[in-house]
Each structure stands twice: as C-alpha cells, then as structure tokens.
C-alpha atoms as a PDB file:
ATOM      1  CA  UNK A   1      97.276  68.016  80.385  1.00  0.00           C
ATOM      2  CA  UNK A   2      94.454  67.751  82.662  1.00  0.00           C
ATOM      3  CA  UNK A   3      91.956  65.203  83.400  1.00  0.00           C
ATOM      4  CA  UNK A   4      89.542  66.531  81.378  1.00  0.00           C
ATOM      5  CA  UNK A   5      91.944  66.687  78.372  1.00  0.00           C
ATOM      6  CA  UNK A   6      93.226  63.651  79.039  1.00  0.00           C
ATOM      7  CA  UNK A   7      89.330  62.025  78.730  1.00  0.00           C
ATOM      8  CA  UNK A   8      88.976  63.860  75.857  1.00  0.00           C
ATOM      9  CA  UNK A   9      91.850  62.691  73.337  1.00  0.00           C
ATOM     10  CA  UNK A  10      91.061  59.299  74.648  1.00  0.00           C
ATOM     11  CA  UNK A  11      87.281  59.812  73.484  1.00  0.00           C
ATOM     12  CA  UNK A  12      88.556  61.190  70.292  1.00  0.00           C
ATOM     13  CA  UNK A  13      91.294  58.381  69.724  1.00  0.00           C
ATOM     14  CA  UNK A  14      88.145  56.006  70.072  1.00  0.00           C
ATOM     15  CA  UNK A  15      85.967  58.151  67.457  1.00  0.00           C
ATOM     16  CA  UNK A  16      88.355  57.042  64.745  1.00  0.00           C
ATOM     17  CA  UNK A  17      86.926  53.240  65.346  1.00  0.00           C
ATOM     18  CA  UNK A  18      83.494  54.465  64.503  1.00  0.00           C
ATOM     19  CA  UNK A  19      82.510  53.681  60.429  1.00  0.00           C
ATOM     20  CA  UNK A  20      79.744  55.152  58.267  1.00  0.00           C
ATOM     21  CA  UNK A  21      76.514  53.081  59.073  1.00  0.00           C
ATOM     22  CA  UNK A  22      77.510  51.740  62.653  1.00  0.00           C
ATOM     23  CA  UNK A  23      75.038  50.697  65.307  1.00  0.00           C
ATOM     24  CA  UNK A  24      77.026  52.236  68.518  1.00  0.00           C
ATOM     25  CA  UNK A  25      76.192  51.100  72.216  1.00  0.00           C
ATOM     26  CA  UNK A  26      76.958  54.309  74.413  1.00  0.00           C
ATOM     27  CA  UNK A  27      78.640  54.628  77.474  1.00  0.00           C
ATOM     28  CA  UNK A  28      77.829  56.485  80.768  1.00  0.00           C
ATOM     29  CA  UNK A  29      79.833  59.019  82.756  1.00  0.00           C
ATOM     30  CA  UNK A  30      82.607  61.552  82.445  1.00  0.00           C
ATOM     31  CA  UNK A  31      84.660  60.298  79.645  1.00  0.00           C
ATOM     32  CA  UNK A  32      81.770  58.696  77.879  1.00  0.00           C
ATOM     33  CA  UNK A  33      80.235  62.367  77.946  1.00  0.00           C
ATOM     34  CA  UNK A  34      83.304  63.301  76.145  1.00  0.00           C
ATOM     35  CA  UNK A  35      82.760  60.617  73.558  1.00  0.00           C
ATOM     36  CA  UNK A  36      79.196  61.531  72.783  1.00  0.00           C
ATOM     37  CA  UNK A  37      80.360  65.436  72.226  1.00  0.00           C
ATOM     38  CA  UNK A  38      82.645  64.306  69.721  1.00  0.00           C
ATOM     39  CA  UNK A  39      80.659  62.155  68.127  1.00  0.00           C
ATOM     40  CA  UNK A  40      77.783  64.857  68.080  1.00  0.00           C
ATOM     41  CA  UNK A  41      80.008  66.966  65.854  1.00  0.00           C
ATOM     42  CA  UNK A  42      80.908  64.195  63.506  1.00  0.00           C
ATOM     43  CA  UNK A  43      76.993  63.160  63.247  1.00  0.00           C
ATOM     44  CA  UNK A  44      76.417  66.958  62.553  1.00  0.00           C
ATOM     45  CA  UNK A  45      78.857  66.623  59.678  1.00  0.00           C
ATOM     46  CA  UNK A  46      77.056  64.065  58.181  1.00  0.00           C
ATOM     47  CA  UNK A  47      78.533  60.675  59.795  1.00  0.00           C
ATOM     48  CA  UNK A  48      75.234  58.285  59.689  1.00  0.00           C
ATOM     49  CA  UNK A  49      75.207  56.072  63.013  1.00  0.00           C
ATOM     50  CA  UNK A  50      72.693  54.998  65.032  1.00  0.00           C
ATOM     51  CA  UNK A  51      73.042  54.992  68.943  1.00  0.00           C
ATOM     52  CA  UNK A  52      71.664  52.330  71.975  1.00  0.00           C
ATOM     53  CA  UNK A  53      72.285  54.580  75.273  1.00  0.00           C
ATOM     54  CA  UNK A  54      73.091  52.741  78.426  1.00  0.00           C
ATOM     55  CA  UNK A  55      71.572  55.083  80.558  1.00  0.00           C
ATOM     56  CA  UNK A  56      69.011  57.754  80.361  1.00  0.00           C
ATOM     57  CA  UNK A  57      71.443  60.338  81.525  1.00  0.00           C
ATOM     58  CA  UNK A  58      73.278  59.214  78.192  1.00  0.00           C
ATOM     59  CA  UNK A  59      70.327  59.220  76.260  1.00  0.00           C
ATOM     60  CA  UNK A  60      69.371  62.923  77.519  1.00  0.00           C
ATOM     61  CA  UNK A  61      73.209  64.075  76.289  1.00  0.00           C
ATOM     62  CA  UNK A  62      72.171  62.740  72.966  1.00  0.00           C
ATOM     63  CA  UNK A  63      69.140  63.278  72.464  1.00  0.00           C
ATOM     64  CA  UNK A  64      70.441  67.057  73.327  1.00  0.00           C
ATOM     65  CA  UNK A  65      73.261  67.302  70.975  1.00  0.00           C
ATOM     66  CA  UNK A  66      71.491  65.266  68.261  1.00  0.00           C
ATOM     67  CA  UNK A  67      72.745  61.447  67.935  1.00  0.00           C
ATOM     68  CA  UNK A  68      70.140  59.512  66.547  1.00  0.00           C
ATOM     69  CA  UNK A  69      69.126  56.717  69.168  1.00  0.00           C
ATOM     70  CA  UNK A  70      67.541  53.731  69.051  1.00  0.00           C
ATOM     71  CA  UNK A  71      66.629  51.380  71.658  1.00  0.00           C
ATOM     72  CA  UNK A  72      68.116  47.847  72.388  1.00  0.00           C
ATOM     73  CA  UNK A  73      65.332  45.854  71.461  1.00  0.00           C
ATOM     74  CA  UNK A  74      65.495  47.879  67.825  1.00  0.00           C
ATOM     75  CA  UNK A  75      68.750  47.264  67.509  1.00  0.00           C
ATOM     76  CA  UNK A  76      69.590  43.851  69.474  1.00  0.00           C
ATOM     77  CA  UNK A  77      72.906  43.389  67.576  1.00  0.00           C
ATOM     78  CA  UNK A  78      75.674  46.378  67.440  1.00  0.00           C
ATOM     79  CA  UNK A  79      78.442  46.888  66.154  1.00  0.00           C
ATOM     80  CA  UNK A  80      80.594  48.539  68.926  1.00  0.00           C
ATOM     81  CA  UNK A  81      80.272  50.080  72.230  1.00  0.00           C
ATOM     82  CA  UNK A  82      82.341  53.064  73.443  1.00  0.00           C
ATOM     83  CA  UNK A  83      82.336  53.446  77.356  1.00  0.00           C
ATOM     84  CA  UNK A  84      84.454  54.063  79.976  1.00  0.00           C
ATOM     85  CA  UNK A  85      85.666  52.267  82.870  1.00  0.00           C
ATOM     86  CA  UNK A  86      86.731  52.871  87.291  1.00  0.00           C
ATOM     87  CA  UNK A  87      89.180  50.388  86.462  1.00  0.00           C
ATOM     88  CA  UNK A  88      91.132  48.746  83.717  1.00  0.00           C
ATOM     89  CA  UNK A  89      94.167  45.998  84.036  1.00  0.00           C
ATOM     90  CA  UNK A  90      96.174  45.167  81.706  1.00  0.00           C
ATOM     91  CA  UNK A  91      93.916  42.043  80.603  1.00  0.00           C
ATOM     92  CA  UNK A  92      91.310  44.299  79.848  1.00  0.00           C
ATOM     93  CA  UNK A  93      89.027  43.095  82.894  1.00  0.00           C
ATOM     94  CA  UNK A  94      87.169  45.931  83.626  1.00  0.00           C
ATOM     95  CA  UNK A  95      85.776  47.320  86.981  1.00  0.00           C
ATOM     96  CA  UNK A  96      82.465  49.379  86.037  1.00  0.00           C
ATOM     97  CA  UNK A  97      79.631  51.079  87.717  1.00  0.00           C
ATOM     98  CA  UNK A  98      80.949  53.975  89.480  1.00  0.00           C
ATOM     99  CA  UNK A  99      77.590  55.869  87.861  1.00  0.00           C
ATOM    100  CA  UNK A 100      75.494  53.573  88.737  1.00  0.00           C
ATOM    101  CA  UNK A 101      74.731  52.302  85.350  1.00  0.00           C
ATOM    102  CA  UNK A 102      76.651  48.640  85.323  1.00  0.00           C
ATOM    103  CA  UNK A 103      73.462  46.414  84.382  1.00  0.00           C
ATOM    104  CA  UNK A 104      72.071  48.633  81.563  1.00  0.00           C
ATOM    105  CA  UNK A 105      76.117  48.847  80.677  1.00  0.00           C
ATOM    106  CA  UNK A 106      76.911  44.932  80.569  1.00  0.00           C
ATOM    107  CA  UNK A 107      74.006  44.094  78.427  1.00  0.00           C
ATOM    108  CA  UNK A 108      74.925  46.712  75.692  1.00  0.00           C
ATOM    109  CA  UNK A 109      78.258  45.228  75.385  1.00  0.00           C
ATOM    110  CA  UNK A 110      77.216  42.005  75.973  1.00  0.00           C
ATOM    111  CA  UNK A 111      74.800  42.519  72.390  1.00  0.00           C
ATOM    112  CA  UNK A 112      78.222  44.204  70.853  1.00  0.00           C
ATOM    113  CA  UNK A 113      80.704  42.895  68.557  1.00  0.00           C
ATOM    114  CA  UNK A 114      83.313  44.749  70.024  1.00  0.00           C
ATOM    115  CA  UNK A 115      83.688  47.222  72.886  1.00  0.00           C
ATOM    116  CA  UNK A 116      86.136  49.690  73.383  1.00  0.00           C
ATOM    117  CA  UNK A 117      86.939  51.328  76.939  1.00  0.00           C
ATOM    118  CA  UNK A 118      87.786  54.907  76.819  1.00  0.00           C
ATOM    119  CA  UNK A 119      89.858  55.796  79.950  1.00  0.00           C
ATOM    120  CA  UNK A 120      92.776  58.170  81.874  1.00  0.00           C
ATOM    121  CA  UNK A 121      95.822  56.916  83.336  1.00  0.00           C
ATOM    122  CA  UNK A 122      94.638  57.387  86.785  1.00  0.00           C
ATOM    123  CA  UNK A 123      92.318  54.077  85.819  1.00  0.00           C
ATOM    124  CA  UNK A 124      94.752  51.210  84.664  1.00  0.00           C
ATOM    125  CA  UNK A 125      95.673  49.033  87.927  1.00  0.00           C
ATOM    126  CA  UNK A 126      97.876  45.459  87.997  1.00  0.00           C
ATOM    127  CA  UNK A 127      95.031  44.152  90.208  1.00  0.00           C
ATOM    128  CA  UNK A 128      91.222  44.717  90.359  1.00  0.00           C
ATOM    129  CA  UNK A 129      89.667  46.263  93.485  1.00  0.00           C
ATOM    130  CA  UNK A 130      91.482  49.575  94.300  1.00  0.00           C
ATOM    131  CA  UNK A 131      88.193  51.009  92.725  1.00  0.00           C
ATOM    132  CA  UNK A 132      85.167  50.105  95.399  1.00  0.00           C
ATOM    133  CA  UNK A 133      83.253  47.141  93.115  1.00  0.00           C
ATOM    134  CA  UNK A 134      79.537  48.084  92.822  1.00  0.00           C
ATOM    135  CA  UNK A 135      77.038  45.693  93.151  1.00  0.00           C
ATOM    136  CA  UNK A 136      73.481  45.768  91.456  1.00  0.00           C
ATOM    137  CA  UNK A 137      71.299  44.047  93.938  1.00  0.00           C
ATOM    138  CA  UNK A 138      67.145  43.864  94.195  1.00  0.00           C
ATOM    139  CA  UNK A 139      65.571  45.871  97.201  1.00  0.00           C
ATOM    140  CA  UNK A 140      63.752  43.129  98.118  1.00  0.00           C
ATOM    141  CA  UNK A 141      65.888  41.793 100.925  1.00  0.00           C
ATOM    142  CA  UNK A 142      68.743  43.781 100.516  1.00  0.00           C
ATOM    143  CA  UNK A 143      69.689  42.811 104.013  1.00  0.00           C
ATOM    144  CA  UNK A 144      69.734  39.329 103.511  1.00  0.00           C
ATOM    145  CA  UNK A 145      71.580  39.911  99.585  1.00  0.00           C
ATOM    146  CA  UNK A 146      74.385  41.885 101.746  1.00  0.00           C
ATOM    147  CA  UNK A 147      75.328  39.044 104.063  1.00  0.00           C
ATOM    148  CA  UNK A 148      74.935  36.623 101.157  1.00  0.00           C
ATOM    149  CA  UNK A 149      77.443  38.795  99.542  1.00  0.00           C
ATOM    150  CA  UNK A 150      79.740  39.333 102.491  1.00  0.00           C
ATOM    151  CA  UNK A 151      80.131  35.520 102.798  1.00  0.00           C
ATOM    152  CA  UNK A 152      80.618  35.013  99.477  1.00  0.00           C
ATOM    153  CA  UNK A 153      83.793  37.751  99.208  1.00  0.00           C
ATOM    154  CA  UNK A 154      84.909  35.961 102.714  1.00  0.00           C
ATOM    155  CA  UNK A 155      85.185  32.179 101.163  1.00  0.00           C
ATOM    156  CA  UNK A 156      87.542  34.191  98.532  1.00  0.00           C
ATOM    157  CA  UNK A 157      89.298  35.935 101.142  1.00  0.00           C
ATOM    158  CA  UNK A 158      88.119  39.356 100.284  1.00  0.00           C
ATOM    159  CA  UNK A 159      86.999  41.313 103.019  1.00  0.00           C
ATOM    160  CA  UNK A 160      86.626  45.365 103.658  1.00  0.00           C
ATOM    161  CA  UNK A 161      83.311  47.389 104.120  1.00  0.00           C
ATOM    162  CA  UNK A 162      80.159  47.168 101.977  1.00  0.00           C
ATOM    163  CA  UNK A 163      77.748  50.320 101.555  1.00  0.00           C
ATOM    164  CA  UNK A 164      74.439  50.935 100.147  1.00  0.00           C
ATOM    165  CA  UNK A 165      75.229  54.068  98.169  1.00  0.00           C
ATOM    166  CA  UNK A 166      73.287  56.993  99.075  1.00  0.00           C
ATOM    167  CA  UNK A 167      72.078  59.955  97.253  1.00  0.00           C
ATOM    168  CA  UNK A 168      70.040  62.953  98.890  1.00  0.00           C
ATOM    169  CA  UNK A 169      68.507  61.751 101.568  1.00  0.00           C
ATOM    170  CA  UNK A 170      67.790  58.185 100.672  1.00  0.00           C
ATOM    171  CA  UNK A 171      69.837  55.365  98.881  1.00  0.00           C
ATOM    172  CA  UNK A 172      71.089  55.657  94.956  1.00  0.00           C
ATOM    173  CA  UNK A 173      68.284  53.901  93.090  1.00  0.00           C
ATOM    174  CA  UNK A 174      69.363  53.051  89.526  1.00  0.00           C
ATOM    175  CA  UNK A 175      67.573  53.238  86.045  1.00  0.00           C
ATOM    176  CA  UNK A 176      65.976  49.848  86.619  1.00  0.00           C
ATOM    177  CA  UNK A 177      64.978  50.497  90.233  1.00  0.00           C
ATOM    178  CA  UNK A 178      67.406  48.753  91.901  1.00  0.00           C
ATOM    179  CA  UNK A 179      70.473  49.545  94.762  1.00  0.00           C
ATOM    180  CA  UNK A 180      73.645  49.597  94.711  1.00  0.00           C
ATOM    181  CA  UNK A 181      75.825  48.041  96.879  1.00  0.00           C
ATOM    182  CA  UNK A 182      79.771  49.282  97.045  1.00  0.00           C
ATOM    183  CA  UNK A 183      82.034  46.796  98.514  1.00  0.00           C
ATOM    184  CA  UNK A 184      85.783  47.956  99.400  1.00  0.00           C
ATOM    185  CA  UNK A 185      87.432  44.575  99.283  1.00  0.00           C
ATOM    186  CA  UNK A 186      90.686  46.369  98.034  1.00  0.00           C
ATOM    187  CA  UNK A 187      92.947  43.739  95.770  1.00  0.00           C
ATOM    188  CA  UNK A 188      91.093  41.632  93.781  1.00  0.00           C
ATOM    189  CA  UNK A 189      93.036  38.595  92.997  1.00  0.00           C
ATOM    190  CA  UNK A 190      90.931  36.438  91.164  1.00  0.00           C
ATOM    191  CA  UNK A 191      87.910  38.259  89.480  1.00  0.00           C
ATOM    192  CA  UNK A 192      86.852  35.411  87.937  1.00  0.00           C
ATOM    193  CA  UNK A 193      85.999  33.540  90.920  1.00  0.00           C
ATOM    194  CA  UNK A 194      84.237  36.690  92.506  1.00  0.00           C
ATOM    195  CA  UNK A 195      81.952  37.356  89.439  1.00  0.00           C
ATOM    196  CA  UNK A 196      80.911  33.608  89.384  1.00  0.00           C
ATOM    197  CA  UNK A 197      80.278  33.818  93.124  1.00  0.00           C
ATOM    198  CA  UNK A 198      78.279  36.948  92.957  1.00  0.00           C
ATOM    199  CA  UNK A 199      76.314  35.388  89.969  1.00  0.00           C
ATOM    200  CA  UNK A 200      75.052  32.631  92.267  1.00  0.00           C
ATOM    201  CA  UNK A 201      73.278  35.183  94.993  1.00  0.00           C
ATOM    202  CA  UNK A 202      69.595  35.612  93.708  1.00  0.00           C
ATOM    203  CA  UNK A 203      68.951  39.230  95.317  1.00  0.00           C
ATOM    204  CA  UNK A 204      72.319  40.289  93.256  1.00  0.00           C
ATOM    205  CA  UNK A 205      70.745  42.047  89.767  1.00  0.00           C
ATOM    206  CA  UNK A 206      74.252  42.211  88.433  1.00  0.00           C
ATOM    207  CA  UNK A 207      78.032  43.227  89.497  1.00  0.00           C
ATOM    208  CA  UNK A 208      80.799  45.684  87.957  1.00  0.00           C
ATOM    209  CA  UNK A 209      83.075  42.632  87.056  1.00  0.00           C
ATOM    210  CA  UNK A 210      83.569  43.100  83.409  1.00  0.00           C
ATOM    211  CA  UNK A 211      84.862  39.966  82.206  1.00  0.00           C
ATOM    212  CA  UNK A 212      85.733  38.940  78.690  1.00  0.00           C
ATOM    213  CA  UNK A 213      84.030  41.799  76.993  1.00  0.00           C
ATOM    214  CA  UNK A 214      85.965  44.770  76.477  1.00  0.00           C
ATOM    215  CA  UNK A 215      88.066  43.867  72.784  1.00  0.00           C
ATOM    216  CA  UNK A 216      90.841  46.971  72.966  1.00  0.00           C
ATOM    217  CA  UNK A 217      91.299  50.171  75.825  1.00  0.00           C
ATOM    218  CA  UNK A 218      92.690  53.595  74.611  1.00  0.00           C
ATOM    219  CA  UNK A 219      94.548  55.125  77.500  1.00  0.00           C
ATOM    220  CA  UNK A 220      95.479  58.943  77.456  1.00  0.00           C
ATOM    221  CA  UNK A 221      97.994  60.533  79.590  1.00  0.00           C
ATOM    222  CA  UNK A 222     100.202  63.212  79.372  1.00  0.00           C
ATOM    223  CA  UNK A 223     102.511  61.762  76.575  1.00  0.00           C
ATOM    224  CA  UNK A 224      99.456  60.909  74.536  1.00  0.00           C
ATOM    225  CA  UNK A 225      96.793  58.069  73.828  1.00  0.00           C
ATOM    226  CA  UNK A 226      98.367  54.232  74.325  1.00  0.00           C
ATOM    227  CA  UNK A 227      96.232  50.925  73.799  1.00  0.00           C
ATOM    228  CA  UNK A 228      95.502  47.941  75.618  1.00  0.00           C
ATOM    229  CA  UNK A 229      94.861  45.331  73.226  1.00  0.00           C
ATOM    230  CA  UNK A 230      93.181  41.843  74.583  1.00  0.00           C
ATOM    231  CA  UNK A 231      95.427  39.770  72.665  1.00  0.00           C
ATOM    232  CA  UNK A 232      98.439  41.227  74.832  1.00  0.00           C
END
C-alpha cells in the first residue's frame, strides 16, 4: 500500500463518522483532499451536509466537486471537523500547518464538537517536534517576533533553526496575509509550555500546537486503519 492509499482508507475510515444533516469543518492538504473526494461522492448520492472550509484551496476542491459550503460565521457551531495532521502522538496533540493553513485550521476545530485527524503511519511520533513547528506570525516586525520567539523556545530549552518559509521568489504568505515562520527545534518535550509561551509574543498570529482539540485519530498503514482515541 502506498502513501496515497494509505491517506485514502484513512479518509474513508473517517467518512463513516459523518451523519445525515452534519455541519463539517474541512481540512487542508493531501489527506484532507482525499477526504473531500470521498465525501463528494457520498454528497452526490444524496448525503445532506453542509461544509466550513479551512482554506480557500479547500474551498476551491469543493466548490469543484460539489460540497455545499458555508462560511464560519453561518455556521459558528459544527458538528465535526475532518483534517489531517504533520504530526500526531499518542495523546492526540497534534503538530499542524505544514500547508500553511494552521490559524484558519485551529479556529474551525476550535467552533467543533469533535475533530477527527485523518493521518498515515509515517505521522504518529512519541514526542512532538520531528515535524518543523510552523508559526503564524504578523509581518509587521517579523524580525523582532523571530527573536521574541527564539528566546522564548531557549527558556524551554528548545533550540534549532527558524525560517521564514518561502514560495517563488518571495516568502509564503497565508490566507489571512500573514508569514510563516518554521522552527526546527527537533523533540518537543513539553508542548504545553511552548504553546503558552508562543501565545504570549504579540507579533505571533497563531502556532501549529494543537492542544486539547483533536477527540479520536484514524491511522492507516499497511495492515489497515487503527485509532487513537483521547481517552487512551
């Protein structure tokens, strides 16, 4: 089984969560992508759902295979959100933002009852921070947000190199306008303490620490689908 596959029967073990009438937050990136194909066909059979994308490059994929969507402020309250995840351990603490959609992602789970994270083997760790953490910050003084942000990881004893992430010929700007900054602190022992001193730096927008928010993870590998369920 390849990758793809892989993302695929984990997209498709999640589709079974999704009832008649739902109000679904949806996911960005690869396995996401897989999710919203599924889900697609189901809608095209007649399954009645309504969707909140957390990106426009999600909302394009829908829009395209025709999921009905509705914006957050519409629907302020779902029922469940599908995504995926860069990282997963086995408390379900989640490392996110690998597309560049983290912000747009944590407040559509945030405003969900329950999310679900849709991933491949290759993605469950023991520890945070194999995955590079990205970091929403503001442009305005992006310089200054950096250092902030290298201090902060250095009090914690995290250190390792920090990188506006490009695209073309400039830097990655994401759907809100803002950078992101990947930081390769490796081993992540206390996530906790890292999101709470990320969420103190004002030029930070947001971080890829998902904390308390994902309810259950459905893993596929080559023997088949597992879960990850937060009471373990």
């Amino acid at each position: 089984m390849d990758a793809r596959e892989m993302k695929i029967k984990a997209a498709a073990a999640a589709l079974e969560h999704v009832e008649d009438g739902m109000r679904l937050g949806i996911g960005t990136g690869s396995t996401a992508e897989e999710f919203v194909r599924l889900l697609a066909e189901k809608v095209a059979g007649g399954l009645k759902v309504e969707g909140v994308p957390t990106s426009e490059r999600t909302a394009r994929l829908c829009l395209e295979l025709g999921v009905p969507l509705k914006s957050l402020d519409e629907l302020p309250q779902l029922d469940l959100t599908i995504d995926g995840a860069d990282e997963v351990d086995g408390r379900l603490r989640l490392i996110k933002g690998g597309g560049g959609a983290l912000l747009r992602e944590k407040i559509v789970a945030a405003a969900s009852e329950k999310m679900i994270v849709i991933a491949d083997e290759s993605k469950v760790v023991e520890t945070l921070g194999r995955f590079p953490l990205p970091i929403e910050i503001n442009p305005f003084g992006q310089v200054s947000t950096c250092i902030a942000v290298e201090k902060a990881a250095e009090r914690l004893g995290l250190t390792g190199a920090m990188t506006l992430r490009a695209s073309g010929d400039g830097l990655f700007t994401t759907d809100g306008g803002h950078l992101i900054l990947d930081a390769s602190f490796g081993r992540i022992p206390d996530a906790e303490a890292l999101a709470i001193a990320l969420n103190t730096i004002p030029g930070v927008v947001e971080h890829g620490l998902f904390i308390n928010l994902a309810t259950l993870a459905i893993i596929a590998g080559p023997a088949g689908a597992r879960v990850i369920d937060a009471k373990n």
